[in-house]
Protein backbone atom coordinates (compact mmCIF):
# COMPACT_ATOMS: atom_id res chain seq x y z
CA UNK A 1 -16.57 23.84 -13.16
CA UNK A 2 -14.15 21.15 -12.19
CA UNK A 3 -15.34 17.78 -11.88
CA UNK A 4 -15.19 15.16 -8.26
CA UNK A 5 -13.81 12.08 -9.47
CA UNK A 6 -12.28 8.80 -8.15
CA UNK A 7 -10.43 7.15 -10.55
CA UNK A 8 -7.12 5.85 -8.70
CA UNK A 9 -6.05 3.95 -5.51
CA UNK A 10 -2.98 3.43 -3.96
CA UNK A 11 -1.12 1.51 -1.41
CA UNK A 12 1.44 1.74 0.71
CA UNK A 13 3.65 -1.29 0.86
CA UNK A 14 5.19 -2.13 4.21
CA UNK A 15 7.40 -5.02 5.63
CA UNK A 16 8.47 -5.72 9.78
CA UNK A 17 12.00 -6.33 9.85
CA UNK A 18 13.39 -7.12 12.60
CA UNK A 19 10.51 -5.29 14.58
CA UNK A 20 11.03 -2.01 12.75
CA UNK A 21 8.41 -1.37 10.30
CA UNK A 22 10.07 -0.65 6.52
CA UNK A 23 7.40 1.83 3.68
CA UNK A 24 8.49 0.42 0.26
CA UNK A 25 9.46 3.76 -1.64
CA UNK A 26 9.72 3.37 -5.87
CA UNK A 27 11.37 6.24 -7.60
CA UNK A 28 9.64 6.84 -10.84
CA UNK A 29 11.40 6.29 -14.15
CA UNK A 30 12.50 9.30 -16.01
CA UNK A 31 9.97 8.80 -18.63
CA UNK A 32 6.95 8.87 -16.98
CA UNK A 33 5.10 11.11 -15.14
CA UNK A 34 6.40 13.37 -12.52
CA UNK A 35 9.53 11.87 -13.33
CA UNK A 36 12.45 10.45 -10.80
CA UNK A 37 10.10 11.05 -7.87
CA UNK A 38 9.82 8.62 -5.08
CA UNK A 39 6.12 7.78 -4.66
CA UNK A 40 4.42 4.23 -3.71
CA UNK A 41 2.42 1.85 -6.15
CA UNK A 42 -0.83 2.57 -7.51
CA UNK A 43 -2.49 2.90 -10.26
CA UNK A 44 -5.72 3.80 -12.47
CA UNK A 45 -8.73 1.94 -11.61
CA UNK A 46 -10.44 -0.36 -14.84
CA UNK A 47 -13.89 -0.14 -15.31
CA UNK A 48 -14.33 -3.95 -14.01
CA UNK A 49 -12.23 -3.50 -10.86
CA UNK A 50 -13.10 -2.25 -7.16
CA UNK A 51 -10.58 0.30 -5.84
CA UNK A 52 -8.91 -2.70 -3.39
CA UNK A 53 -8.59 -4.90 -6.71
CA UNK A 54 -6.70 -1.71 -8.02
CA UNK A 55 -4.45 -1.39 -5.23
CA UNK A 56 -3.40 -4.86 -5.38
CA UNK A 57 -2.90 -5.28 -9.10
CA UNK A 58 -0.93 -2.24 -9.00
CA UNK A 59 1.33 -3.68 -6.03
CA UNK A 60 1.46 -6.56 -8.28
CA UNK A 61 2.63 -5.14 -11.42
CA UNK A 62 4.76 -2.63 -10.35
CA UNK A 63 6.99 -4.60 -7.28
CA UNK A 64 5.97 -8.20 -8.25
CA UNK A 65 5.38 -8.45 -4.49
CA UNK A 66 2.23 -10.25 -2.91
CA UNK A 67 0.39 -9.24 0.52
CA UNK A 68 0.37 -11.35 3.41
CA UNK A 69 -2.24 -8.70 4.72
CA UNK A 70 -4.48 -5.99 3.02
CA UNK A 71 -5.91 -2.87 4.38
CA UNK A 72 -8.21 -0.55 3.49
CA UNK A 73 -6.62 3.05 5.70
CA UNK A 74 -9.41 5.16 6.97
CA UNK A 75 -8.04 8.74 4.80
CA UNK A 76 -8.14 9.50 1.07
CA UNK A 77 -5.55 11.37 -1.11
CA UNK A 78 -7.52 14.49 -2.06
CA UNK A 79 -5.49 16.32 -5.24
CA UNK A 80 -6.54 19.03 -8.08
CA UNK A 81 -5.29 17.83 -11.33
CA UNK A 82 -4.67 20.62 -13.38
CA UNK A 83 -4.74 19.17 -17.01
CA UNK A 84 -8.14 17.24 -16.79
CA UNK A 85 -9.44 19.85 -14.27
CA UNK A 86 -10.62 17.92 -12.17
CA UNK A 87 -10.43 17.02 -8.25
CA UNK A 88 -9.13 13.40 -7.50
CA UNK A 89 -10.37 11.24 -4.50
CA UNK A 90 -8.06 8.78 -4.25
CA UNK A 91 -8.76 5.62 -1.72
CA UNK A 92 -5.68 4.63 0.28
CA UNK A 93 -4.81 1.29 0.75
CA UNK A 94 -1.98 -0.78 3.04
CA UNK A 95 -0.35 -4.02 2.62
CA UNK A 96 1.96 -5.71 4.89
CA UNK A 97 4.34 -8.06 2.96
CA UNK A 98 7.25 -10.61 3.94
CA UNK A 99 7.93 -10.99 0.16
CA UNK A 100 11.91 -9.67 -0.35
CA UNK A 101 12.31 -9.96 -3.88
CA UNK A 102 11.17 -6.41 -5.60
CA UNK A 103 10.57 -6.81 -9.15
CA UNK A 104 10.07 -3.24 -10.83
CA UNK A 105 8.04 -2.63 -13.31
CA UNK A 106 9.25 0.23 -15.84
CA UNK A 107 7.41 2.87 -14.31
CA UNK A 108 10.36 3.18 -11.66
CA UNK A 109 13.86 2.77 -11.82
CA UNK A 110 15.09 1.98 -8.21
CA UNK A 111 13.30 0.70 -5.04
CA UNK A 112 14.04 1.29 -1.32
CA UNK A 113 12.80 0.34 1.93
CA UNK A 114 12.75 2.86 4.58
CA UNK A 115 11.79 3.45 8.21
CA UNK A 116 9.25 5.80 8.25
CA UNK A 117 11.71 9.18 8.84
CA UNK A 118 13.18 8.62 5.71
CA UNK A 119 9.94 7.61 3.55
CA UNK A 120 8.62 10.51 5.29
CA UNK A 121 11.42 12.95 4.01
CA UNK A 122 11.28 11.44 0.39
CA UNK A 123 7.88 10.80 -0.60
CA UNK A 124 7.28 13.55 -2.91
CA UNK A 125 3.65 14.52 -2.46
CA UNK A 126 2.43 16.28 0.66
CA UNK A 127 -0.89 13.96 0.65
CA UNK A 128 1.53 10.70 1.24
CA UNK A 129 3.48 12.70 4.22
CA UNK A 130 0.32 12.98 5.51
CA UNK A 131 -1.29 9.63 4.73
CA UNK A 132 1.97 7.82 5.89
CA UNK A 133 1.59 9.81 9.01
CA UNK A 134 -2.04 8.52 9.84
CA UNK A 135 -0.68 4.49 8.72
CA UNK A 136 2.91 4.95 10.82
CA UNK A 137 0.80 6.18 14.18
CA UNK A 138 -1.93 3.07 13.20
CA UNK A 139 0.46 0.24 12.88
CA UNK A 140 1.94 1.36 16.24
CA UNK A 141 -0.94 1.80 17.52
CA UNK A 142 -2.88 -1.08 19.02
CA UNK A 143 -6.23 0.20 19.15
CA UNK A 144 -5.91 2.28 15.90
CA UNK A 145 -4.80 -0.93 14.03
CA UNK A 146 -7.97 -2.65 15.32
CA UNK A 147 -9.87 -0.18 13.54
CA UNK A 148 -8.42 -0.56 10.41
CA UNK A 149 -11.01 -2.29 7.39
CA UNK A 150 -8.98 -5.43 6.41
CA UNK A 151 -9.55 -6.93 3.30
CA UNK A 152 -9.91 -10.92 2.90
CA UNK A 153 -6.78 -11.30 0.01
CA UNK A 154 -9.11 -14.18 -1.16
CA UNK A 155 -11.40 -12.06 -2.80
CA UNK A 156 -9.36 -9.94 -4.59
């Protein structure tokens, strides 16, 4: 019987620019899994860490980028993984960052910013289409934003 874990987070990386809000999109290196995809940063969570601290060492180590604010988004990326069989509940997280040097990591190859059309149209995995839909309509949403958990960068 396949098991319910949660063993990942991830975040979705965002920047205003010029009023338009950009998704930082990383295309996945050729040697790694579910190569030359473009996905966002996240990561495996270590027995020591909370899924937030996950999110944000992630963001960390694969863009070099740091968060000027840090959400936890109320929706989880539900996926069947076929090789462990197992179901994955993965905790969604947001950061907003004015940082505008990337630094990749060698999981990905190439970066992009992208209004949310085109991050919508690349993003590989139905769960982040759907996910980015809930975090586009709550960052342009006043009273959906208010709802959102934020997370004091402090105590990560």
């Amino acid at each position: 019987m396949p098991e319910i874990v949660s063993k990942i987070a991830e975040v979705f990386i965002y920047r205003k620019n010029n009023e338009k809000i950009e998704y930082l999109l990383l295309k996945r290196s050729e040697d790694e899994v579910y190569p030359g995809i473009w996905s966002i940063a996240g990561g495996k969570i270590k027995a020591n860490e909370t899924a937030f601290q996950t999110a944000y060492r992630e963001m960390r180590e694969e863009t070099g980028l740091n968060a000027i604010h840090f959400y936890a988004v109320d929706t989880v990326n539900v996926f069947y993984e076929v090789s462990d069989d197992m179901f994955h509940l993965t905790p969604v997280f947001l950061a907003e960052t004015d940082d505008t040097d990337v630094v990749l990591s060698d999981e990905h190859t190439e970066f992009k910013w992208a209004e949310y059309e085109e991050a919508y149209e690349d993003i590989h995995w139905s769960a982040w289409k759907k996910n980015l839909k809930v975090i586009e309509k709550t960052l342009k949403n006043e009273n959906l934003f208010r709802t959102l958990k934020r997370i004091d960068i402090q105590i990560i």
